[in-house]
C-alpha atoms as a PDB file:
ATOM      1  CA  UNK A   1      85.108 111.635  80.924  1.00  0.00           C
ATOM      2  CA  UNK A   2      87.868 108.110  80.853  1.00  0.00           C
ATOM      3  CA  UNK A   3      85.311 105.902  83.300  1.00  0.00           C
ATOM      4  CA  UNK A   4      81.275 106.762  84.036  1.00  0.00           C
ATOM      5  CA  UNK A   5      79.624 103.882  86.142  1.00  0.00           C
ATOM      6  CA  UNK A   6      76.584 104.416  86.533  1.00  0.00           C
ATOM      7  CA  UNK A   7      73.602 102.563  88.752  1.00  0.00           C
ATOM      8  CA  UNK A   8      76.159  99.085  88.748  1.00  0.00           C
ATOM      9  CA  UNK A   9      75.030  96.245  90.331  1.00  0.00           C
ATOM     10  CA  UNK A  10      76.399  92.864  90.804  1.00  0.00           C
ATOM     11  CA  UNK A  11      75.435  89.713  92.910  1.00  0.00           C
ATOM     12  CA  UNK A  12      76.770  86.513  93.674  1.00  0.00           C
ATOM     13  CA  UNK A  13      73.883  84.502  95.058  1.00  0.00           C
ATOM     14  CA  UNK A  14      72.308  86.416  97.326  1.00  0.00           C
ATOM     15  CA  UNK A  15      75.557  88.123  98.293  1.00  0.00           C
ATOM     16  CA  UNK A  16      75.400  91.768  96.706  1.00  0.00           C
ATOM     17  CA  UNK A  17      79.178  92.737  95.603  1.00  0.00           C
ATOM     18  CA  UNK A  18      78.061  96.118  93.952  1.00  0.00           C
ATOM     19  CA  UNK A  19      74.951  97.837  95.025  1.00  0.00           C
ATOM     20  CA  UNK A  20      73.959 100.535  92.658  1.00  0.00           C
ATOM     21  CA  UNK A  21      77.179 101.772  92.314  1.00  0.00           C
ATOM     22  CA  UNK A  22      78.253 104.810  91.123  1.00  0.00           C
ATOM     23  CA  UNK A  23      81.610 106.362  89.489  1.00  0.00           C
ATOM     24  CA  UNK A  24      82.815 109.094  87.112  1.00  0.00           C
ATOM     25  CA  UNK A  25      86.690 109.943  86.428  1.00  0.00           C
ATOM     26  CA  UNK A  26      87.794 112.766  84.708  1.00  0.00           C
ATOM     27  CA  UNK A  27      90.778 112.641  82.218  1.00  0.00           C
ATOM     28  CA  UNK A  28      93.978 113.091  83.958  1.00  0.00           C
ATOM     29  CA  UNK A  29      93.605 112.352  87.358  1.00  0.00           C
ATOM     30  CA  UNK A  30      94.799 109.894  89.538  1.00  0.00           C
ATOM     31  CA  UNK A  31      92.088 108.812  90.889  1.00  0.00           C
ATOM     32  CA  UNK A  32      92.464 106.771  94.729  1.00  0.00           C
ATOM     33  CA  UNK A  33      90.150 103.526  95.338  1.00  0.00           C
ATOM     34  CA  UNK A  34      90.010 102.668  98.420  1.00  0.00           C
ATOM     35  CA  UNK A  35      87.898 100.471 101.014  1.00  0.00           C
ATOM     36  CA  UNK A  36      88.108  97.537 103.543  1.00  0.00           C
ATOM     37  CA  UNK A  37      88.530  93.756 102.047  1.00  0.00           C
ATOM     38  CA  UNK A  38      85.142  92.998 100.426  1.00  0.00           C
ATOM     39  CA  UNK A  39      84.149  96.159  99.940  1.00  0.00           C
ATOM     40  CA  UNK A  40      83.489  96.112  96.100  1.00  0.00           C
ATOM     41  CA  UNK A  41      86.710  97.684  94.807  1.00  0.00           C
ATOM     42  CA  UNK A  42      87.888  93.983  92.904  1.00  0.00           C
ATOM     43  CA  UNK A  43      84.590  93.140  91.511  1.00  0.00           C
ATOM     44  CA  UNK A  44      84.173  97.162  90.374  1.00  0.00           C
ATOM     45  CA  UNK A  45      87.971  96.850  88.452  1.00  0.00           C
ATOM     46  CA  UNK A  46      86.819  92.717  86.781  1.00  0.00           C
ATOM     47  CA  UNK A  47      83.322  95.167  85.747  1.00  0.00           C
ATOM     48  CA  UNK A  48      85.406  97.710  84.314  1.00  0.00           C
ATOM     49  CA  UNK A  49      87.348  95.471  82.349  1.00  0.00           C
ATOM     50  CA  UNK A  50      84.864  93.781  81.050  1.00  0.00           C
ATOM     51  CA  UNK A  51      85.882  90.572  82.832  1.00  0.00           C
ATOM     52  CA  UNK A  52      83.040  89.950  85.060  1.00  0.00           C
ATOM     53  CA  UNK A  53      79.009  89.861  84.136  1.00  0.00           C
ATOM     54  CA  UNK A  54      77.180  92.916  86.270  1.00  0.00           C
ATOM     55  CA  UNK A  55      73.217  92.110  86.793  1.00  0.00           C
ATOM     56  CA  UNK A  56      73.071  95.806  86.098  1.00  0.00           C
ATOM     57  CA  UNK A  57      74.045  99.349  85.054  1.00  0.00           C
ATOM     58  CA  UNK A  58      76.037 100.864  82.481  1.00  0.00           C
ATOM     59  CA  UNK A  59      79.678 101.305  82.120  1.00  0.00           C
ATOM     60  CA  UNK A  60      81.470 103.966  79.915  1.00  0.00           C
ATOM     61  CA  UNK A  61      85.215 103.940  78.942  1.00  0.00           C
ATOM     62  CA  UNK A  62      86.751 107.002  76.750  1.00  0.00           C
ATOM     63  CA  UNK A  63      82.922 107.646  76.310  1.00  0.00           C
ATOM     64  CA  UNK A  64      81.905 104.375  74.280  1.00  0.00           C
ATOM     65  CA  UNK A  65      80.142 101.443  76.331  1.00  0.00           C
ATOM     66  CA  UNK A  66      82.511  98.908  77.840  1.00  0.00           C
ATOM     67  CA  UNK A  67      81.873  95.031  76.942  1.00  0.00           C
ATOM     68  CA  UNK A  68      83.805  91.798  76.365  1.00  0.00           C
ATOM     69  CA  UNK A  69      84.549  92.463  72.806  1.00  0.00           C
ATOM     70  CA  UNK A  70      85.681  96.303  72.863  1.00  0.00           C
ATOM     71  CA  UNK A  71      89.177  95.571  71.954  1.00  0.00           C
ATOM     72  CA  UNK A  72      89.596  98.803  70.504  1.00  0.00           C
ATOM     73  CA  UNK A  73      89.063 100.043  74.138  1.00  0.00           C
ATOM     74  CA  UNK A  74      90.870  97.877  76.049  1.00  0.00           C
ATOM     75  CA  UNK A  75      94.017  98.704  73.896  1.00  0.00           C
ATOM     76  CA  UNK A  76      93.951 102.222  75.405  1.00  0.00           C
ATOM     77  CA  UNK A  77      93.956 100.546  78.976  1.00  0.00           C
ATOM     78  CA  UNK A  78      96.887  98.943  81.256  1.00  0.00           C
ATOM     79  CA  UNK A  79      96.410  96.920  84.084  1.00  0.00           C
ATOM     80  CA  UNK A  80      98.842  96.066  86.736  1.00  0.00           C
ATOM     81  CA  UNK A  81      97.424  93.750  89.616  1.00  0.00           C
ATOM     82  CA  UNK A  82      98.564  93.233  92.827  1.00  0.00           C
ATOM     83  CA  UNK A  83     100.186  89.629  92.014  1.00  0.00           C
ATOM     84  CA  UNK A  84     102.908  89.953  89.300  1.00  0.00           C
ATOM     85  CA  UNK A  85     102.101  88.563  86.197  1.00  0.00           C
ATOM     86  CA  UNK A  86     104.934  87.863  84.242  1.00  0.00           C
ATOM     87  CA  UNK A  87     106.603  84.765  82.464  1.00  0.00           C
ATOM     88  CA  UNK A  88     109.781  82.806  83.903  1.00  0.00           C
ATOM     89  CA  UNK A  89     110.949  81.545  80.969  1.00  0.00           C
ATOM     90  CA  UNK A  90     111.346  84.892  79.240  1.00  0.00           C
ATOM     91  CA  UNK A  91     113.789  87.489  80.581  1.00  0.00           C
ATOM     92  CA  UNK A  92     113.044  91.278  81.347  1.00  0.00           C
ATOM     93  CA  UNK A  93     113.352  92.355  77.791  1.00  0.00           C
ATOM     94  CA  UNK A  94     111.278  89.227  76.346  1.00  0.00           C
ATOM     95  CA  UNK A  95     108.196  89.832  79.369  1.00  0.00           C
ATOM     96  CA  UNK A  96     107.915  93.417  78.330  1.00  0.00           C
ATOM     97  CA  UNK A  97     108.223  93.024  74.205  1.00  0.00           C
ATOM     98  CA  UNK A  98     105.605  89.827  74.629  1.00  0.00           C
ATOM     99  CA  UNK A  99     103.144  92.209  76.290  1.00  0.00           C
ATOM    100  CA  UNK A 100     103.667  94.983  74.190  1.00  0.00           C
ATOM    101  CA  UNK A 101     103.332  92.736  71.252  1.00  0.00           C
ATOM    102  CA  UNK A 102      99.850  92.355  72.171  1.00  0.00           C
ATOM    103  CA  UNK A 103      98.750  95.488  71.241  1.00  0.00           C
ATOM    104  CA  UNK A 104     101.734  97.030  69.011  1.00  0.00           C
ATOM    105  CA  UNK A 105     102.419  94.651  66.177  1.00  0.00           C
ATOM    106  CA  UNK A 106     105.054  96.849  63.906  1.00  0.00           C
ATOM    107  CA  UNK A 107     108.229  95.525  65.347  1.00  0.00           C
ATOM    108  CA  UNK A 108     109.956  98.771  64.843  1.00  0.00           C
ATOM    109  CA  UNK A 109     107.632 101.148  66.484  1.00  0.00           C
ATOM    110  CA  UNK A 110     107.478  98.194  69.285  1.00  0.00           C
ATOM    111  CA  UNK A 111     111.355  98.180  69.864  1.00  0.00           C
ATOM    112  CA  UNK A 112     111.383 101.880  70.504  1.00  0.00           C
ATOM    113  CA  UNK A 113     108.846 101.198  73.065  1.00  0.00           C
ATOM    114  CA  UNK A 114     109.773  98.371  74.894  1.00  0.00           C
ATOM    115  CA  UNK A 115     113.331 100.092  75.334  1.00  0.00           C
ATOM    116  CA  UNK A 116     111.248 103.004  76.513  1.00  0.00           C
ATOM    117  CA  UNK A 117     109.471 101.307  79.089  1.00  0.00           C
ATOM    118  CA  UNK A 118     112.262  99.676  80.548  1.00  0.00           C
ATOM    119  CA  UNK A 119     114.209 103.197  80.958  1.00  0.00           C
ATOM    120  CA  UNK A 120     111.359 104.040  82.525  1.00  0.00           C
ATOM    121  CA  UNK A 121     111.628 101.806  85.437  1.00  0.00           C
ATOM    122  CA  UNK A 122     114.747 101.876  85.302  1.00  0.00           C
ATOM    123  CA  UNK A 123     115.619  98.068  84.454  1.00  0.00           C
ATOM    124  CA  UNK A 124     118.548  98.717  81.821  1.00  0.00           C
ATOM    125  CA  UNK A 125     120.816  97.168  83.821  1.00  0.00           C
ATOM    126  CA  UNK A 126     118.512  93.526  84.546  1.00  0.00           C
ATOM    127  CA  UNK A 127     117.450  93.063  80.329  1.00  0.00           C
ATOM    128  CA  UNK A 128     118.372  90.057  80.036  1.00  0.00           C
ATOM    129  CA  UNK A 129     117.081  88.651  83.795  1.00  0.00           C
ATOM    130  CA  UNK A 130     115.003  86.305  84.535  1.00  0.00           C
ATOM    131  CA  UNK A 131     112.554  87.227  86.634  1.00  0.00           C
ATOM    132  CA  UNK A 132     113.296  84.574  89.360  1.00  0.00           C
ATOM    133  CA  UNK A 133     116.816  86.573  89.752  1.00  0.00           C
ATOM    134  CA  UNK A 134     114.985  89.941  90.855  1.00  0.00           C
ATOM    135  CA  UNK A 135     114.385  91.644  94.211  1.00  0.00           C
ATOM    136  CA  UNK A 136     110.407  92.350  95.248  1.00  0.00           C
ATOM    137  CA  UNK A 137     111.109  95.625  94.056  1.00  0.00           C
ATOM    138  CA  UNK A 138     112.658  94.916  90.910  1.00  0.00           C
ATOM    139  CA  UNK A 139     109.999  92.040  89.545  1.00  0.00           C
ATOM    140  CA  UNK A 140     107.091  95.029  90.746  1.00  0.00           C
ATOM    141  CA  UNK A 141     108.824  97.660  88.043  1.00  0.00           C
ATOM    142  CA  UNK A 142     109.010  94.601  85.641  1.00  0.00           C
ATOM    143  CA  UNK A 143     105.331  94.045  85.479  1.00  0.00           C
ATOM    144  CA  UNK A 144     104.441  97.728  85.838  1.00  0.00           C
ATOM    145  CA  UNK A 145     106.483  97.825  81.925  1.00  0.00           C
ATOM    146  CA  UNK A 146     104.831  95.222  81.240  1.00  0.00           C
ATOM    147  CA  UNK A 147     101.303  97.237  81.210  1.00  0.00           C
ATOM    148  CA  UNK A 148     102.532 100.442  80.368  1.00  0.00           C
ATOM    149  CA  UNK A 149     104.960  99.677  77.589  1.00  0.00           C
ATOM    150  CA  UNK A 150     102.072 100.325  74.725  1.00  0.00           C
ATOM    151  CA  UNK A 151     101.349 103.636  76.021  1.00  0.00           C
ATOM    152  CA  UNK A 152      97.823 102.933  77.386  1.00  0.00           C
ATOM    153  CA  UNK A 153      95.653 106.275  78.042  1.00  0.00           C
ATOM    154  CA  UNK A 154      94.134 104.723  81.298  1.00  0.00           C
ATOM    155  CA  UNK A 155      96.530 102.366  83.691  1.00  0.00           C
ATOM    156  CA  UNK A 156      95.078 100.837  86.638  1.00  0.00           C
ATOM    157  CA  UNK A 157      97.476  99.868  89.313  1.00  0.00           C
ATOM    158  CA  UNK A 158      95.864  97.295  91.842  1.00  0.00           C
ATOM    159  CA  UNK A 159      98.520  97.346  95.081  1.00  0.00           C
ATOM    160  CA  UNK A 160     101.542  98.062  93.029  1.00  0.00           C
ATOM    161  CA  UNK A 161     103.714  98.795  96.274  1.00  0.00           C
ATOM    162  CA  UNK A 162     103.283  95.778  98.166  1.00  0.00           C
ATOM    163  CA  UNK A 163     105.944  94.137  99.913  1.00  0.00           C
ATOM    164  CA  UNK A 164     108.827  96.271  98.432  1.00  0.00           C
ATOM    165  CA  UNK A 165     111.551  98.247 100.196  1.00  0.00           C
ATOM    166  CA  UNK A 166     110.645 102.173 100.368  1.00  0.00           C
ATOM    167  CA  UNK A 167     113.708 102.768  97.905  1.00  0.00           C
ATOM    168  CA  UNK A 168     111.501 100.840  95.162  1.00  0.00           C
ATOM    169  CA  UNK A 169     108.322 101.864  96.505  1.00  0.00           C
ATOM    170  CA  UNK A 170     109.432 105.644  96.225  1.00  0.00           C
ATOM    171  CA  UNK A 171     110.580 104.561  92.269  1.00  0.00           C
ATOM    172  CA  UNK A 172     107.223 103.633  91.792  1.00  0.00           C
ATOM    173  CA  UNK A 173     105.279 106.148  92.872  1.00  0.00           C
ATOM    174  CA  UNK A 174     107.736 108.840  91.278  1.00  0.00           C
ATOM    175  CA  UNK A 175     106.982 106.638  88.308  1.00  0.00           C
ATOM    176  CA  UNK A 176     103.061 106.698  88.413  1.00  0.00           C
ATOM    177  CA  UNK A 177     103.612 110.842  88.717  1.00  0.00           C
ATOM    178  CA  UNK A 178     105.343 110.789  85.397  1.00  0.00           C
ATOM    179  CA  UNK A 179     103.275 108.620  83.602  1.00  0.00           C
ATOM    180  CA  UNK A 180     100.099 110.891  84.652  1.00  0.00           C
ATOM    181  CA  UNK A 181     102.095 114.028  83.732  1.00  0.00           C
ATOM    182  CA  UNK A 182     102.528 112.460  80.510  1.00  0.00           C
ATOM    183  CA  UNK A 183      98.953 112.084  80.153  1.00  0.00           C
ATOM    184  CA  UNK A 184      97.615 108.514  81.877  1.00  0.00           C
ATOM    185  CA  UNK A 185      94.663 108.531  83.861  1.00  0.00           C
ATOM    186  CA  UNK A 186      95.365 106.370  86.661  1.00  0.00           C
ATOM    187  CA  UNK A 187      93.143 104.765  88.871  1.00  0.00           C
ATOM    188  CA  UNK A 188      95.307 103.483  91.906  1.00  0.00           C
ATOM    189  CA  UNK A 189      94.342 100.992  94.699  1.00  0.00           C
ATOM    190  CA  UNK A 190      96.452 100.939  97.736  1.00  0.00           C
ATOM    191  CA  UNK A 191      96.029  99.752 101.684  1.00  0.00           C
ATOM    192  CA  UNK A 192      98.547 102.571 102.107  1.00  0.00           C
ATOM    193  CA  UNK A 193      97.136 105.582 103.161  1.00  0.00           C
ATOM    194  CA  UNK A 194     100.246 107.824 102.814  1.00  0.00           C
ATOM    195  CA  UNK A 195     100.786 107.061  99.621  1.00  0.00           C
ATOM    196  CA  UNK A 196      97.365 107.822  98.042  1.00  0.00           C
ATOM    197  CA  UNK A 197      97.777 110.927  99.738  1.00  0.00           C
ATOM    198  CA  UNK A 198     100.487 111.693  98.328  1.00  0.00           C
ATOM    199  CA  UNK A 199      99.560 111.122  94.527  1.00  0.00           C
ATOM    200  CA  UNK A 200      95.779 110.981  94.231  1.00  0.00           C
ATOM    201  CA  UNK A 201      94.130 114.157  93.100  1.00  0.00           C
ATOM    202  CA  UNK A 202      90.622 112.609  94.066  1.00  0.00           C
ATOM    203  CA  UNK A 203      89.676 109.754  95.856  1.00  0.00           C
ATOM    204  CA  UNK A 204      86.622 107.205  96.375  1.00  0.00           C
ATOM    205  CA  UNK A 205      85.423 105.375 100.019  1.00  0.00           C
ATOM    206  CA  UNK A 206      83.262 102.207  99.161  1.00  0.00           C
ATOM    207  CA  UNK A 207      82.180 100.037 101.758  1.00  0.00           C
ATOM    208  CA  UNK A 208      79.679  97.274 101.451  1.00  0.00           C
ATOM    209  CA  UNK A 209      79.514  97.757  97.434  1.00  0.00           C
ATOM    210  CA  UNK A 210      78.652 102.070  97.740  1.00  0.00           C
ATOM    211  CA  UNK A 211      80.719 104.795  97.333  1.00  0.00           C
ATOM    212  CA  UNK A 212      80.586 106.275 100.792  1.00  0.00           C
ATOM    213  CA  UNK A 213      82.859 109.436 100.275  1.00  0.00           C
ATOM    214  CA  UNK A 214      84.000 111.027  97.134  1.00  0.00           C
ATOM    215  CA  UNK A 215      86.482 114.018  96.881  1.00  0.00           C
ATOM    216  CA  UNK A 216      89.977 115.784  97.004  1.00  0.00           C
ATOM    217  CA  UNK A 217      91.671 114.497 100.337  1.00  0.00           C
ATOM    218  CA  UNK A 218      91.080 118.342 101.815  1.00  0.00           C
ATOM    219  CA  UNK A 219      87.432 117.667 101.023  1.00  0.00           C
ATOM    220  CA  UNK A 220      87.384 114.525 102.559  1.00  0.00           C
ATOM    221  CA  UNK A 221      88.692 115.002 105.820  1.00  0.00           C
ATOM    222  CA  UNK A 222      86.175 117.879 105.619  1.00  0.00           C
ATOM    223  CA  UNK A 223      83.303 115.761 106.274  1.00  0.00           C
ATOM    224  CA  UNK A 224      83.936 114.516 109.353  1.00  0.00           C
ATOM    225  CA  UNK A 225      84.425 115.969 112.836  1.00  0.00           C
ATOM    226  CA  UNK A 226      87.882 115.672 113.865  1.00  0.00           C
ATOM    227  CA  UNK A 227      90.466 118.049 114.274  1.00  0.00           C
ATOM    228  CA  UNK A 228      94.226 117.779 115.726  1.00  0.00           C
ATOM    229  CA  UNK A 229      95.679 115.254 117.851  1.00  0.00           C
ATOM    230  CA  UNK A 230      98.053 116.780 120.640  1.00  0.00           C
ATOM    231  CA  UNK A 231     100.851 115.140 121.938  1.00  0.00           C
ATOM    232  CA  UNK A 232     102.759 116.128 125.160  1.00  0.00           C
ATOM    233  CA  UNK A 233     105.876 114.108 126.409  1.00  0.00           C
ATOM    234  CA  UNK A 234     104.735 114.362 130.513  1.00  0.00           C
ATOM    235  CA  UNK A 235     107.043 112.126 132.857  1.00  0.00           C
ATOM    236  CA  UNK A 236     103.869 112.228 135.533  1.00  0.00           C
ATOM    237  CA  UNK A 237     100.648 112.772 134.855  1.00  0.00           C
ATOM    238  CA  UNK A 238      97.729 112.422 137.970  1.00  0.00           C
ATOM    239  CA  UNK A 239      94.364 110.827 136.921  1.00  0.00           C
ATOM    240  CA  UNK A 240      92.756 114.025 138.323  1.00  0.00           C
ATOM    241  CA  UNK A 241      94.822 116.208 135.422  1.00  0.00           C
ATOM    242  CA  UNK A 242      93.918 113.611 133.111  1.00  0.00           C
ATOM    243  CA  UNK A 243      90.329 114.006 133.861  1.00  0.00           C
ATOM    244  CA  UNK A 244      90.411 117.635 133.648  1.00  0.00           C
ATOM    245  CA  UNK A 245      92.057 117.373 130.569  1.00  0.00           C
ATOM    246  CA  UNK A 246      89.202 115.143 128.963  1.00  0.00           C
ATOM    247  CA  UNK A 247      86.368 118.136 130.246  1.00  0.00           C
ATOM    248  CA  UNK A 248      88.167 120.795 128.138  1.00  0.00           C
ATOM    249  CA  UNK A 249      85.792 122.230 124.883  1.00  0.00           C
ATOM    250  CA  UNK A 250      86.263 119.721 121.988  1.00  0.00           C
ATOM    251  CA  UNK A 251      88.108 116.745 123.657  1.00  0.00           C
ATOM    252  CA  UNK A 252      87.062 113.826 122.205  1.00  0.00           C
ATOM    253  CA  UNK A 253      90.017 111.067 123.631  1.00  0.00           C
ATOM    254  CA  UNK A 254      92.868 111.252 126.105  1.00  0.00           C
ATOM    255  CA  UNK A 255      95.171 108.993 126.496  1.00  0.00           C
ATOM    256  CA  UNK A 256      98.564 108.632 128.695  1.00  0.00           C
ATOM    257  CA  UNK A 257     100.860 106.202 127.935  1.00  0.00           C
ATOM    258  CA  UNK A 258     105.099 105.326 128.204  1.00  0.00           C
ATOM    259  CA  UNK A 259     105.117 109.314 129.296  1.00  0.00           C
ATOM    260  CA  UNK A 260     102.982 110.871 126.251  1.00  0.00           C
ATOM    261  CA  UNK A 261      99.470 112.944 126.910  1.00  0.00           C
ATOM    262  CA  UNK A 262      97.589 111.889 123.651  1.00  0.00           C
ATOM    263  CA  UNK A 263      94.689 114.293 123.175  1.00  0.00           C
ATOM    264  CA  UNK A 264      92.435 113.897 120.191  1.00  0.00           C
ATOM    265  CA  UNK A 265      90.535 117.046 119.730  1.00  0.00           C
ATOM    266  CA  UNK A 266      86.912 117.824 117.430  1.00  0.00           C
ATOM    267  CA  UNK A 267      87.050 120.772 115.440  1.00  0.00           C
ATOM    268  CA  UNK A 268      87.136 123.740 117.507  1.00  0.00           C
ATOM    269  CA  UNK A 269      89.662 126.823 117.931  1.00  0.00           C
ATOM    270  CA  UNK A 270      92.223 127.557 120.912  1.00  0.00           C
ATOM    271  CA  UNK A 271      92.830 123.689 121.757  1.00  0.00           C
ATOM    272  CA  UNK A 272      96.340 123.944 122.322  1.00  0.00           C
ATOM    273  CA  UNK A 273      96.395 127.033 123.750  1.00  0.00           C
ATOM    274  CA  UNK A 274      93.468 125.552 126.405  1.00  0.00           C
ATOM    275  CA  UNK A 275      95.534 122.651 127.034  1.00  0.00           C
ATOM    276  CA  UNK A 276      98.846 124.330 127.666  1.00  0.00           C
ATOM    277  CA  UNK A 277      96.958 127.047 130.252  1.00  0.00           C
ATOM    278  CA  UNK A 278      95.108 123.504 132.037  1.00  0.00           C
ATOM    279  CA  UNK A 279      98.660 122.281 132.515  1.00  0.00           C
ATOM    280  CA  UNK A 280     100.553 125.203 133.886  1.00  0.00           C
ATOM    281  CA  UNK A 281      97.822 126.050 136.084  1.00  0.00           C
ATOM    282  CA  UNK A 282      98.008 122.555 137.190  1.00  0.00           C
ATOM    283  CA  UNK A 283     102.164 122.901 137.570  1.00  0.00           C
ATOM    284  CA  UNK A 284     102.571 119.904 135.174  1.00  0.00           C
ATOM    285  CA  UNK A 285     105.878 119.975 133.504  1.00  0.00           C
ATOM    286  CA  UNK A 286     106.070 119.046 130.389  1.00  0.00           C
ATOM    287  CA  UNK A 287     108.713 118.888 127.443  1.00  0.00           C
ATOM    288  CA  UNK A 288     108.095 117.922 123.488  1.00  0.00           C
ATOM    289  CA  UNK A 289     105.095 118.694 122.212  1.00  0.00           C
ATOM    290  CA  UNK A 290     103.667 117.722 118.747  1.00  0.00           C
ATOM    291  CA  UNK A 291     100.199 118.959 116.874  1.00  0.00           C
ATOM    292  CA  UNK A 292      98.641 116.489 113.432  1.00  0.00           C
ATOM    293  CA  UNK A 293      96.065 116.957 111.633  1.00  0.00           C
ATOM    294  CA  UNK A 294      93.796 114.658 110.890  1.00  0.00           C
ATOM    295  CA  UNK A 295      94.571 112.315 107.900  1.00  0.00           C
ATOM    296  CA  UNK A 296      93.151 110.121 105.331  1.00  0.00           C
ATOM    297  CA  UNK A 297      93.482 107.046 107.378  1.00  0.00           C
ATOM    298  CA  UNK A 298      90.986 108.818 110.107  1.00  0.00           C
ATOM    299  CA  UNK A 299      88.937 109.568 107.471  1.00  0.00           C
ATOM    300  CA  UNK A 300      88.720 105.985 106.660  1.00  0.00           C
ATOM    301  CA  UNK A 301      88.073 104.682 110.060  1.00  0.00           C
ATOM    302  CA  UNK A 302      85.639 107.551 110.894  1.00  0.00           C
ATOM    303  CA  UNK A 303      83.368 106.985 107.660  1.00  0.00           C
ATOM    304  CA  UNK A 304      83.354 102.672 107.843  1.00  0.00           C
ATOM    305  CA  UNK A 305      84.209 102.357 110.895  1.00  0.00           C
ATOM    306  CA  UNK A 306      86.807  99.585 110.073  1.00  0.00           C
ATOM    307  CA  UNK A 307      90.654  99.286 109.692  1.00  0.00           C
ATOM    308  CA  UNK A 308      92.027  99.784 106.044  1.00  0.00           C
ATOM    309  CA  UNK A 309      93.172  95.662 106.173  1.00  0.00           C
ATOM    310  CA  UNK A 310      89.996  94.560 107.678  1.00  0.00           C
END
């Protein structure tokens, strides 16, 4: 097991941050984090690092206990927050050798690296940039080099996509693949749903310092009660069709707006097949028609209740 939390607690005041919180990743994943603004998931990464004071619990990194002075730990960790830490006065090469220096003091062995990490975002071409001459997209894969370029075992990337074009934001994520197929465990924060679907293996709900769902995204959307959401392009639509439309078996929400039937269906076989025999014996025309699943994102809302950016 990388991380074990176990029974964590922390309070500020009388404000409870963590509430007997509990966490286990295994080696190798990339594990998702996710949960409204002051839900816990700040104050759990400062814990985990050793960088904030927890009232109690235990917390396990590569199986030894975690605490202010485990240096040989921390070694074996990146971190990569959502504001970019990096210096002005030193260009792309000097950021990423200064933070590598850190931890890799043979100048040789940190060379190869810091040339390493820097094909591996792709920043040959900006080496000797300053970091006031790069693009949102470009200073991000700086200071993602700058915590991966001694080869940590577990990275943790707070918001690493924010405010970048998709080009960059694809890089990255491509990026965080390769570095867990190389062998990182990566725990990965993000207020975009698609992406931790896209890359997490597992992934954690907290809300009011718990962890209120835990599992693969299949699992999680497992839990609750939704199924598809149908969508029918209708020029005209009467509010007595509507209304028959929202007594059909499993309807939980219609909706008709700018021309599109939105129905929003629990789980429940035959609903677009009931639908589509409602409206042709009701002589509604109708053209495109579109059937999603439910994702991650109603997952979210279902379990808290709250929008990812509340």
């Amino acid at each position: 097991m990388v991380v074990e939390i176990e029974n964590l607690v922390k309070r500020y005041g009388d404000l409870v941050a963590l509430d007997h919180f509990n966490l286990a990743i295994e080696e190798g994943e990339v594990f998702g984090l996710l949960g409204p603004n002051g839900s816990g998931k700040s104050t759990t990464i400062h814990c985990l690092l050793s960088l904030l004071k927890y009232d109690k619990g235990t917390i396990r990194v590569f199986g030894q206990e975690m605490k202010p002075t485990s240096y040989d730990i921390k070694k074996d960790i990146g971190v990569i927050m959502q504001n970019v830490a990096v210096f002005d006065e030193l260009t792309v090469y000097e950021n990423i050798d200064y933070f590598c220096g850190l931890y890799i003091r043979e100048q040789k062995e940190r060379k190869q690296l810091v040339k390493e990490a820097i094909d591996f975002v792709e920043l040959q071409d900006y080496r000797k940039f300053y970091p006031k001459k790069l693009s949102g997209g470009l200073l991000r894969r700086l200071n993602i080099a700058c915590g991966i370029a001694h080869k940590p075992r577990l990275i943790i990337l707070d918001e690493p996509t924010v405010a970048v074009d998709p080009q960059s934001r694809n890089k990255i994520l491509e990026g965080i693949q390769r570095l867990n197929k190389e062998g990182a465990t990566i725990i990965y924060t993000s207020h975009y749903m698609e992406e931790v679907e896209q890359i997490c293996t597992r992934i954690a709900i907290m809300d009011k310092g718990k962890n209120v769902a835990l599992g693969t995204k299949d699992e999680l959307k497992a839990m609750i009660d939704l199924g598809e959401t149908i969508s029918v392009e209708i020029l005209e639509l009467a509010d007595e069709v509507k209304e028959a439309v929202g007594r059909l078996p499993h309807v939980i929400k219609v909706s008709y707006e700018n021309y599109l039937l939105k129905v929003k269906f629990s789980k429940g076989k035959h609903n677009l097949l009931r639908l589509l025999d409602l409206l042709k014996e009701q002589e509604v025309g109708f053209g495109g028609l579109h059937s999603e699943l439910p994702t991650l994102n109603d997952v979210f809302l279902e379990i808290t209740g709250k929008e990812l950016r509340d």
